[in-house]
C-alpha atoms as a PDB file:
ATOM      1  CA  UNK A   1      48.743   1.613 -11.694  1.00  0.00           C
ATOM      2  CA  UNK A   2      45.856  -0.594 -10.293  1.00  0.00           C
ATOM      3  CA  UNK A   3      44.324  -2.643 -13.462  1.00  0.00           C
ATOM      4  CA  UNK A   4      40.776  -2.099 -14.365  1.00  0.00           C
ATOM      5  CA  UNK A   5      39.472  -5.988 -15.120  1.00  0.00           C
ATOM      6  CA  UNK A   6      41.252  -7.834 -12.469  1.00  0.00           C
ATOM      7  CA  UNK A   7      40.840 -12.100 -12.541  1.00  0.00           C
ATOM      8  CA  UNK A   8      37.077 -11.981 -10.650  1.00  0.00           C
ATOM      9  CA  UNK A   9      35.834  -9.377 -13.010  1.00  0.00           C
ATOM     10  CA  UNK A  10      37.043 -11.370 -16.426  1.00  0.00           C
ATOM     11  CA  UNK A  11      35.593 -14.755 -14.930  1.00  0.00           C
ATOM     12  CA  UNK A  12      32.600 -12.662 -14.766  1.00  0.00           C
ATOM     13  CA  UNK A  13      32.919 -11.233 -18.007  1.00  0.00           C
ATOM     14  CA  UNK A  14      33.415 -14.814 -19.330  1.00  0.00           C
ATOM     15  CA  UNK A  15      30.415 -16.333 -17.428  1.00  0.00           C
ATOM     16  CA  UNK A  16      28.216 -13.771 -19.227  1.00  0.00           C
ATOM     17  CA  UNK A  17      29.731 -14.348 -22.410  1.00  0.00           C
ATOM     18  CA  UNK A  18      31.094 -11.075 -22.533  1.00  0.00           C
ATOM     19  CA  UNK A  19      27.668  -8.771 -22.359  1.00  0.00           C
ATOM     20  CA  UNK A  20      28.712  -6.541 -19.235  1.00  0.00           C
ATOM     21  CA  UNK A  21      31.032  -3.868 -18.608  1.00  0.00           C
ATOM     22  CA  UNK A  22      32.696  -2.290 -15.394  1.00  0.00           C
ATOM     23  CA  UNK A  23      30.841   1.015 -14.197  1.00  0.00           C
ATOM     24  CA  UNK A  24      31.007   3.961 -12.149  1.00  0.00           C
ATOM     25  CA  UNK A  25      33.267   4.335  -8.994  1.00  0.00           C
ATOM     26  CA  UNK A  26      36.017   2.061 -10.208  1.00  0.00           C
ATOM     27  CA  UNK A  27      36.601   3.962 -13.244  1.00  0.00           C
ATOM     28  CA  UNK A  28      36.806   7.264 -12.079  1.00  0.00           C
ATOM     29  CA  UNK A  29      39.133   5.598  -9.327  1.00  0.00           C
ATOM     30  CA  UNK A  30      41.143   4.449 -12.085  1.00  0.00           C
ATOM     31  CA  UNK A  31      41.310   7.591 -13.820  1.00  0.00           C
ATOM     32  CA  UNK A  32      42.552   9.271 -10.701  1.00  0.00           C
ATOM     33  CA  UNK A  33      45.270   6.568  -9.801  1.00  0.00           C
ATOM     34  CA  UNK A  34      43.668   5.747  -6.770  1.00  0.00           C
ATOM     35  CA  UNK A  35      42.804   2.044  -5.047  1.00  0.00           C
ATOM     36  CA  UNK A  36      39.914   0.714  -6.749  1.00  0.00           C
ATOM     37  CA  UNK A  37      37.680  -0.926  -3.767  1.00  0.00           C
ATOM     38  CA  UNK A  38      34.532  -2.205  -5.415  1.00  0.00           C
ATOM     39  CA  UNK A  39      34.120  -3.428  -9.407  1.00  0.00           C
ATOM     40  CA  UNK A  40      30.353  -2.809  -9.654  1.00  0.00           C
ATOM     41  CA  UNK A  41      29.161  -4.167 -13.603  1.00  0.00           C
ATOM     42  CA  UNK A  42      26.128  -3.791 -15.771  1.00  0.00           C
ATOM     43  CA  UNK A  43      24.719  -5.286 -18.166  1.00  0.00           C
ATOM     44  CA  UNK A  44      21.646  -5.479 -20.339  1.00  0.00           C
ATOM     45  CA  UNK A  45      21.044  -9.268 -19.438  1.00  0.00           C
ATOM     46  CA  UNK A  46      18.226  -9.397 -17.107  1.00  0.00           C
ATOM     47  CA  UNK A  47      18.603 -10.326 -13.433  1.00  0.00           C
ATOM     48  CA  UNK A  48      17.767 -14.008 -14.382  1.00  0.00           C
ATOM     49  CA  UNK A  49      19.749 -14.666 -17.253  1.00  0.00           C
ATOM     50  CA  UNK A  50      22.738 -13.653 -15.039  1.00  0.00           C
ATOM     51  CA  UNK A  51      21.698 -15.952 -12.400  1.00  0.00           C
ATOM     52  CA  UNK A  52      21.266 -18.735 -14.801  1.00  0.00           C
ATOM     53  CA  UNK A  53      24.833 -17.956 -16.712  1.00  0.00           C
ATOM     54  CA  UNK A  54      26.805 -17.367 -12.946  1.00  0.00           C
ATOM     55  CA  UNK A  55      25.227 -20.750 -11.948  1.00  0.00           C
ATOM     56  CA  UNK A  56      26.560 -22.404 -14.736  1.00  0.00           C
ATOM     57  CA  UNK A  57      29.701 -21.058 -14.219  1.00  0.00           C
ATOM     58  CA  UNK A  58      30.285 -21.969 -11.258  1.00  0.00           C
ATOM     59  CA  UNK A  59      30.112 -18.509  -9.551  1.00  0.00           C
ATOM     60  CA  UNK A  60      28.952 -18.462  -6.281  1.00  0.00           C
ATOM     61  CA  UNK A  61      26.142 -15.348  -6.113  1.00  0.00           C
ATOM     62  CA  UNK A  62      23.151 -13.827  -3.805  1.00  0.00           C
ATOM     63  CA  UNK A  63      20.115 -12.407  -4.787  1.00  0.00           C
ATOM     64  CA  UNK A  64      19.527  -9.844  -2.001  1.00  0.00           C
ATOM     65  CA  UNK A  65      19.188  -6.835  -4.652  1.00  0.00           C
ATOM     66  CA  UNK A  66      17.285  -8.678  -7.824  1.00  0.00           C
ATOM     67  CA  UNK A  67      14.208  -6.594  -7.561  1.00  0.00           C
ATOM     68  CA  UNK A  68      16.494  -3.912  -8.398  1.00  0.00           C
ATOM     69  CA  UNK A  69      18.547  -5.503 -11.040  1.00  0.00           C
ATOM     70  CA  UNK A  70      21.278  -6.336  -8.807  1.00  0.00           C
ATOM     71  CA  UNK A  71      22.674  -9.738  -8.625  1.00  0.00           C
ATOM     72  CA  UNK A  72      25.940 -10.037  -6.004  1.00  0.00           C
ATOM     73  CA  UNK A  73      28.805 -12.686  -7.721  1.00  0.00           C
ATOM     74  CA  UNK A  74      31.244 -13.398  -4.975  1.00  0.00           C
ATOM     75  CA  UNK A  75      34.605 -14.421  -5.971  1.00  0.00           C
ATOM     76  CA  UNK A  76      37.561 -15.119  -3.337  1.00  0.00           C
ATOM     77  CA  UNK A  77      35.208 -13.312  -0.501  1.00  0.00           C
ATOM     78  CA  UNK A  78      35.079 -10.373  -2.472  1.00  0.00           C
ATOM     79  CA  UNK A  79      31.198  -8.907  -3.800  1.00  0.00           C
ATOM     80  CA  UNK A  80      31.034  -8.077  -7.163  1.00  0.00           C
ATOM     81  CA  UNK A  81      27.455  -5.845  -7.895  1.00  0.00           C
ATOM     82  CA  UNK A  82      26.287  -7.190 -11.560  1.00  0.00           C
ATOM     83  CA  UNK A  83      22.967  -4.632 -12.237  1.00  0.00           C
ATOM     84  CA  UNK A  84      20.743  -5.378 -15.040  1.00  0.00           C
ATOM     85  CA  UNK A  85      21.046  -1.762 -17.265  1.00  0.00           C
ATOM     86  CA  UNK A  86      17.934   0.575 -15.903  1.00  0.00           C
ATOM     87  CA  UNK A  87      15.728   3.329 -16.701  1.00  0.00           C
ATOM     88  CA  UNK A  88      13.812   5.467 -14.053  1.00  0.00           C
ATOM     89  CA  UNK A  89      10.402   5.176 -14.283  1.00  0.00           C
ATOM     90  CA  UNK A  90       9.041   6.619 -10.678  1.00  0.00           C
ATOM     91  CA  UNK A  91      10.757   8.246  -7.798  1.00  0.00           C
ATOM     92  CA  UNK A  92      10.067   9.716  -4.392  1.00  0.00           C
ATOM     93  CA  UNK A  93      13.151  11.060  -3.264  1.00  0.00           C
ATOM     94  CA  UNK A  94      14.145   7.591  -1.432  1.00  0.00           C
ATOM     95  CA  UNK A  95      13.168   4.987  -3.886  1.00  0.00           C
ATOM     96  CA  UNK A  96      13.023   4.542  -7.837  1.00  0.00           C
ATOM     97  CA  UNK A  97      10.962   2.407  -9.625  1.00  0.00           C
ATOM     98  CA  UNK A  98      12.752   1.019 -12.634  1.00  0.00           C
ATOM     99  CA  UNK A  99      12.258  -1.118 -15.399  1.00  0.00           C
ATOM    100  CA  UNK A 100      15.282  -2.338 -17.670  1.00  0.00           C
ATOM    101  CA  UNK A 101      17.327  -1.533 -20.523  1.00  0.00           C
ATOM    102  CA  UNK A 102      19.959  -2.313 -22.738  1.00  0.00           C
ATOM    103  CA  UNK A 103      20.948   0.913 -23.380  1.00  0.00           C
ATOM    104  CA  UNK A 104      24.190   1.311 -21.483  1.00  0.00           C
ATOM    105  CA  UNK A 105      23.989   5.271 -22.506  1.00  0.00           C
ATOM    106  CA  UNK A 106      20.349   5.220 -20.480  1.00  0.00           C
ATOM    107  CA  UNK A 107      21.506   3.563 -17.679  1.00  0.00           C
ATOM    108  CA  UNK A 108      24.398   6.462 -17.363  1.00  0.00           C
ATOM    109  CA  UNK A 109      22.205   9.538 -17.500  1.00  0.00           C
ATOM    110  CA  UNK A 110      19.855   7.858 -14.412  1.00  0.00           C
ATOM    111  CA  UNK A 111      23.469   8.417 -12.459  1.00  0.00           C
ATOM    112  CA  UNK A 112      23.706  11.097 -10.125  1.00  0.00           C
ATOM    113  CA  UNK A 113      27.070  12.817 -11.165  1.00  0.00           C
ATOM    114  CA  UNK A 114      29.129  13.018 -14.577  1.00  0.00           C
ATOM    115  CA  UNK A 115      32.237  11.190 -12.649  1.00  0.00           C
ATOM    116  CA  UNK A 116      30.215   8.806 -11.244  1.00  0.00           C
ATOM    117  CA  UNK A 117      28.314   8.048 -15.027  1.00  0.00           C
ATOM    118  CA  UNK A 118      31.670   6.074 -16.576  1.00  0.00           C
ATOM    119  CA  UNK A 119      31.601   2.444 -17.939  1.00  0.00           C
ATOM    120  CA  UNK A 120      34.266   0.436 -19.353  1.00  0.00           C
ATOM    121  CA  UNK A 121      34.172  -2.891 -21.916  1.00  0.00           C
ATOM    122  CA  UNK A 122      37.080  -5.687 -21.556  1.00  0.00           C
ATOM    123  CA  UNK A 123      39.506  -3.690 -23.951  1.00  0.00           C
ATOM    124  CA  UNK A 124      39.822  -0.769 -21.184  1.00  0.00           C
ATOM    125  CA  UNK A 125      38.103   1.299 -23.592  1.00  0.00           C
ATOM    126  CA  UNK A 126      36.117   3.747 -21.278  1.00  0.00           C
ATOM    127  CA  UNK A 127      32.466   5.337 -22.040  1.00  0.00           C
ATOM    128  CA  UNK A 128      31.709   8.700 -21.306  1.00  0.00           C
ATOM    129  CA  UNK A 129      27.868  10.061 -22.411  1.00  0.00           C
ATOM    130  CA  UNK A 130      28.287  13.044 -20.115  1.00  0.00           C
ATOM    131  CA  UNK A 131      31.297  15.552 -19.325  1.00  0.00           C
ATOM    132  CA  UNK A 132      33.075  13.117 -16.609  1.00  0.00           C
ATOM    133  CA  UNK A 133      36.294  13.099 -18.143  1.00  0.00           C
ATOM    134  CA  UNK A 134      36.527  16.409 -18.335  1.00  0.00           C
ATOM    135  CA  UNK A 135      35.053  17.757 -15.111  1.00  0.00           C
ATOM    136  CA  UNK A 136      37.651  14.973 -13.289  1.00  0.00           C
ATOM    137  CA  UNK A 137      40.500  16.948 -14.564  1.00  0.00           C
ATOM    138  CA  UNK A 138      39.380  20.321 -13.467  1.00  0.00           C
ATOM    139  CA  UNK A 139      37.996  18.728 -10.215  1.00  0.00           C
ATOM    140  CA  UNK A 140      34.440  19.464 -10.569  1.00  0.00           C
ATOM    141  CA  UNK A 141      31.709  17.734  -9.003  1.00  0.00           C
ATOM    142  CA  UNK A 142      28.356  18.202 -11.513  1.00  0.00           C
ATOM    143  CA  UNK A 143      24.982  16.288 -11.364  1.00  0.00           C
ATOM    144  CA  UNK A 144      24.283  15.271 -14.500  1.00  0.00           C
ATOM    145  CA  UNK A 145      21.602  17.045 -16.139  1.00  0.00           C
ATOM    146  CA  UNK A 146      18.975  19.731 -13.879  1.00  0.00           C
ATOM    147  CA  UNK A 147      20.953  19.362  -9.864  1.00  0.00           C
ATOM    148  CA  UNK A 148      17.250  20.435  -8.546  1.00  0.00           C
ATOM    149  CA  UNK A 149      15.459  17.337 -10.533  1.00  0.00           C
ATOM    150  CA  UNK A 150      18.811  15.379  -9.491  1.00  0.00           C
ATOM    151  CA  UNK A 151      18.762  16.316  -6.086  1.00  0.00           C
ATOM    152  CA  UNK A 152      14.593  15.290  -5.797  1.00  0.00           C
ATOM    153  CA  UNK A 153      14.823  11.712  -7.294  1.00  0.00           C
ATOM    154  CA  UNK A 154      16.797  10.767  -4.253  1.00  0.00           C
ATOM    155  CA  UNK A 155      17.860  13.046  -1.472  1.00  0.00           C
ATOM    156  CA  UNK A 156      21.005  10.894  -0.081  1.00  0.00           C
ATOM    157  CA  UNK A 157      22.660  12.736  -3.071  1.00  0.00           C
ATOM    158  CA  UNK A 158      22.612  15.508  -1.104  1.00  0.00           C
ATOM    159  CA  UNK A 159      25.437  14.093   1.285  1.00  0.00           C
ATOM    160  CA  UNK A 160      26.961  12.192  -1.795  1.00  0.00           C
ATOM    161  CA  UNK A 161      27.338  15.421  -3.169  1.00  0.00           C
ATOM    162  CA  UNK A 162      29.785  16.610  -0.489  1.00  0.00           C
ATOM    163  CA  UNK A 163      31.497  13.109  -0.481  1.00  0.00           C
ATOM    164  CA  UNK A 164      32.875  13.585  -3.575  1.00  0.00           C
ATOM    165  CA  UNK A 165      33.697  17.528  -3.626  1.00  0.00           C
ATOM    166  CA  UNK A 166      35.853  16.427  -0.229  1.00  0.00           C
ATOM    167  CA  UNK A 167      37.233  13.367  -1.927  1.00  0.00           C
ATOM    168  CA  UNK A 168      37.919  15.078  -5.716  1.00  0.00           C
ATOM    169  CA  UNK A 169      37.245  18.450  -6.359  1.00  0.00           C
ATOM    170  CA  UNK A 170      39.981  21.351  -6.364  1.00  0.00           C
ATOM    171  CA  UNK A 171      37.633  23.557  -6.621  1.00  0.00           C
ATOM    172  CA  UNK A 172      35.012  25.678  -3.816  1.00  0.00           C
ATOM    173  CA  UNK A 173      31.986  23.913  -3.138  1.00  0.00           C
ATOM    174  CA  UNK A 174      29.084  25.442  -5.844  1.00  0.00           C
ATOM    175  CA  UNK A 175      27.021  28.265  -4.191  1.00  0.00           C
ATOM    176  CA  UNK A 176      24.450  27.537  -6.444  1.00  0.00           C
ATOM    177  CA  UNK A 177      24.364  24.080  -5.338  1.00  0.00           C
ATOM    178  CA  UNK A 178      24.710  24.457  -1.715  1.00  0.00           C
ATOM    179  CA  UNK A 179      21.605  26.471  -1.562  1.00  0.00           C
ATOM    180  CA  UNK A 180      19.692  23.567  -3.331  1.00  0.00           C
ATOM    181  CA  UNK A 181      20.611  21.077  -0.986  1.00  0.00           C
ATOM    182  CA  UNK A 182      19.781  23.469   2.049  1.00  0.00           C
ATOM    183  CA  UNK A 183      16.239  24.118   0.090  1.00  0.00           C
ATOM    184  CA  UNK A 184      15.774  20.135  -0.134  1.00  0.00           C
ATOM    185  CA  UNK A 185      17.421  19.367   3.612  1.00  0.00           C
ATOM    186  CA  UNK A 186      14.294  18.532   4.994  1.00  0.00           C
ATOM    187  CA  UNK A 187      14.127  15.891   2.290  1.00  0.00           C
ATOM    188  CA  UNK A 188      16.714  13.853   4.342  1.00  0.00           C
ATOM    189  CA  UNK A 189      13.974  13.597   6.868  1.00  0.00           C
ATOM    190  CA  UNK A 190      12.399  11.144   4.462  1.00  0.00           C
ATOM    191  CA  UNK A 191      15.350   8.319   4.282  1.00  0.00           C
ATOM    192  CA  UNK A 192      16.587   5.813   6.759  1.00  0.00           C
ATOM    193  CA  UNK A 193      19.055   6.333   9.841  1.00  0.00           C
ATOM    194  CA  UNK A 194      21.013   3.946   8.079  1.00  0.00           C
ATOM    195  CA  UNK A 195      21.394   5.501   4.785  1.00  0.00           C
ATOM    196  CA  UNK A 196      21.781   8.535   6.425  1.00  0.00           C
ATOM    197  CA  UNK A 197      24.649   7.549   9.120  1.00  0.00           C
ATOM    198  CA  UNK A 198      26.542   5.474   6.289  1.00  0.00           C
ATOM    199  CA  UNK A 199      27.003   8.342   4.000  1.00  0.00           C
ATOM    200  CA  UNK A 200      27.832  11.077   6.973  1.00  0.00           C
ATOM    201  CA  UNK A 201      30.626   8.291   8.024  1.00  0.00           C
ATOM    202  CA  UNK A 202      31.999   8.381   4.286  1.00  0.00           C
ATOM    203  CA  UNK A 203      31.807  12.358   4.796  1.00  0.00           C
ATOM    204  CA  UNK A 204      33.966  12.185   7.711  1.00  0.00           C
ATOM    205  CA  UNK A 205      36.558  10.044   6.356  1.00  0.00           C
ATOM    206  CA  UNK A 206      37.047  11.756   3.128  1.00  0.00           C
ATOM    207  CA  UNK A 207      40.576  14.572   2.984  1.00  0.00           C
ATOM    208  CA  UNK A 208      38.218  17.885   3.702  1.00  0.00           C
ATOM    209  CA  UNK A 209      35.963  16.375   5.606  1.00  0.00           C
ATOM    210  CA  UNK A 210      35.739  19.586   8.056  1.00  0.00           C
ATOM    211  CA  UNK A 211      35.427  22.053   5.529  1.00  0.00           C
ATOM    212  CA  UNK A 212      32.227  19.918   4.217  1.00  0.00           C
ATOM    213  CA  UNK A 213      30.693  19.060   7.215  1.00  0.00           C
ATOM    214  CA  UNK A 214      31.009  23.113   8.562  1.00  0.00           C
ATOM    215  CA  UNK A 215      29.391  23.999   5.259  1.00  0.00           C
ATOM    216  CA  UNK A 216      26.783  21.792   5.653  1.00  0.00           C
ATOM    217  CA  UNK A 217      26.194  23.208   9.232  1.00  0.00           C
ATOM    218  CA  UNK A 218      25.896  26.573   8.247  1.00  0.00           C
ATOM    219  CA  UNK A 219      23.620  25.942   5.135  1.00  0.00           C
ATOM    220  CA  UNK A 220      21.191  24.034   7.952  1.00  0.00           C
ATOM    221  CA  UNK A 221      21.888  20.543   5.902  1.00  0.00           C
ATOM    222  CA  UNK A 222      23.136  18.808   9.452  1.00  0.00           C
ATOM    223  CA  UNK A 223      20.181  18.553  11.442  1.00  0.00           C
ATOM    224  CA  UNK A 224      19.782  17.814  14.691  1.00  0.00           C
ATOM    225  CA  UNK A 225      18.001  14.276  13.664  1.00  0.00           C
ATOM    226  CA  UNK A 226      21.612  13.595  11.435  1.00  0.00           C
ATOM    227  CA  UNK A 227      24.112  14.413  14.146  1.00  0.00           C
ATOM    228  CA  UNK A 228      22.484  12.058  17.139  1.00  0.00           C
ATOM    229  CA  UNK A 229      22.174   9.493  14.924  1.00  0.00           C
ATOM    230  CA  UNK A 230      24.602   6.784  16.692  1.00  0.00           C
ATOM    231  CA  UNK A 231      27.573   5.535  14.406  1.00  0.00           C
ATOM    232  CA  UNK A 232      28.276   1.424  14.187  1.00  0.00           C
ATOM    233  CA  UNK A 233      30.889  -0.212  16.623  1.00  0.00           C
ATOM    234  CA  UNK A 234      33.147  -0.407  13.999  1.00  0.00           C
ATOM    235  CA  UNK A 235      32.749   3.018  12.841  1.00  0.00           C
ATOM    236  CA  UNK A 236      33.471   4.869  16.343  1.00  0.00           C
ATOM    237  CA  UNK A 237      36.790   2.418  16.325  1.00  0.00           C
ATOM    238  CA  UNK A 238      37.999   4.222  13.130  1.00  0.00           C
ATOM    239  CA  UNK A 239      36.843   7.589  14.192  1.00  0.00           C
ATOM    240  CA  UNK A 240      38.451   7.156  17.838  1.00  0.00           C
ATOM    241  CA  UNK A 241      41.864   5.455  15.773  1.00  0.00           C
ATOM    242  CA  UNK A 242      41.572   8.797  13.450  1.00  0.00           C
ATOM    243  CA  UNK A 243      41.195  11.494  16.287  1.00  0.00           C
ATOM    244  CA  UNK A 244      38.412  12.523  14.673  1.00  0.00           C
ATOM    245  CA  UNK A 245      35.840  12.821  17.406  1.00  0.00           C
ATOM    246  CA  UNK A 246      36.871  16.242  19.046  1.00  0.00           C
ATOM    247  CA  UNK A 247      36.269  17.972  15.801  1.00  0.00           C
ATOM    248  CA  UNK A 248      32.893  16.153  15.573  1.00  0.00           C
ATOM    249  CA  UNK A 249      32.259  16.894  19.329  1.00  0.00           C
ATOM    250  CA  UNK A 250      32.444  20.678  17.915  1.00  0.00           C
ATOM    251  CA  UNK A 251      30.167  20.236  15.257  1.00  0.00           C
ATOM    252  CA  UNK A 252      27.478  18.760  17.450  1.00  0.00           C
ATOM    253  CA  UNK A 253      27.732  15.075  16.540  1.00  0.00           C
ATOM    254  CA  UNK A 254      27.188  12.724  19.424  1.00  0.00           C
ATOM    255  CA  UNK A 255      30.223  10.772  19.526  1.00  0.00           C
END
């Protein structure tokens, strides 16, 4: 089994004298015994502190994200997303305002879904303020809190929300749900072609990736806007290397 803290994410840990943790995606990845691809960390240091303590340090960073929170360490080539703790304050369905936190509990219930709202301290010791742990073992993909309100703050997690029922869930994709994110679809209209091509590409690579994509056909969620949107260089390679693109052809996409 994969460890949680590899060496990058303790030198971080160390640099900021021990006031972070690991959060979302990796730890659910851990808890399913699957490769863990990105460490993202929070903490309730504010985006300059952790500038100031990776400087002295020795850690290599970029500040691309700071108006956000997020501060990028890089270690051995690798990124390494350290995001001051947050609470919303405004959104619009594409962007949030935010000011910070140090409530690590806060910062969790912003999250779009229960296995995405994890963190973890040094000692593997993992927090769980919603029902992630649970709804992981029975395979269930919930927004945390009202899926309408969810679902409004930022429409991407319409898509996200099929990402992860392809990728975890055992279960049928929520009728209930499905018909919010056909009511909101036109909300999609609202966010970047980039945003929007990025997450249909994770779609498409994910284990029931035709199941999704058909529901979200049928429900009216893949409009014609979504499925002319061209895919990166790079991504047509992996779809062509994956035999992917007939069943796309089918679906309307213009590969």
């Amino acid at each position: 089994m994969e460890v949680l803290w590899n060496t990058a994410a303790i030198q971080i840990y160390k640099a900021l004298d021990g006031q972070v943790r690991l959060v979302g995606g990796c730890i659910r990845d851990y808890l399913c015994r699957r490769p863990i691809h990105d460490r993202d960390m929070a903490t309730p240091l504010t985006p300059d502190i952790v500038e100031k303590k990776l400087s002295e340090a020795g850690i290599d960073f970029i500040s691309i994200g700071k108006t956000h929170g997020t501060i990028t360490a890089k270690i051995a080539g690798r990124p390494y997303e350290i995001t001051t703790l947050r609470k919303d304050d405004k959104t619009d369905g594409r962007h949030a305002i935010v000011s910070w936190t140090t409530s690590y509990k806060t910062d969790a219930m912003r999250r779009d879904f229960t296995v995405n709202a994890f963190s973890a301290d040094i000692k593997n010791k993992i927090f769980d303020y919603t029902t992630g742990r649970s709804d992981l073992a029975q395979g269930l993909i919930r927004f945390i809190g009202d899926p309408e309100k969810r679902i409004m703050e930022d429409y991407l997690r319409i898509l996200r929300y099929f990402r992860f029922w392809s990728t975890i869930s055992t279960l049928p994709i929520d009728e209930k749900v499905l018909a919010l994110c056909a009511k909101h679809a036109d909300g999609l209209n609202q966010l970047s072609d980039d945003r929007l091509r990025d997450e249909i590409y994770r779609i498409i690579m994910t284990p029931k990736a035709e199941e999704a994509l058909s529901a979200m056909k049928k429900s009216g969620i893949l409009t014609k806007r979504i499925l002319e949107i061209p895919f990166s260089k790079k991504q047509m390679e992996e779809l062509k290397k994956n035999s992917i693109s007939k069943k796309l052809k089918k679906l309307g996409f213009n590969v």
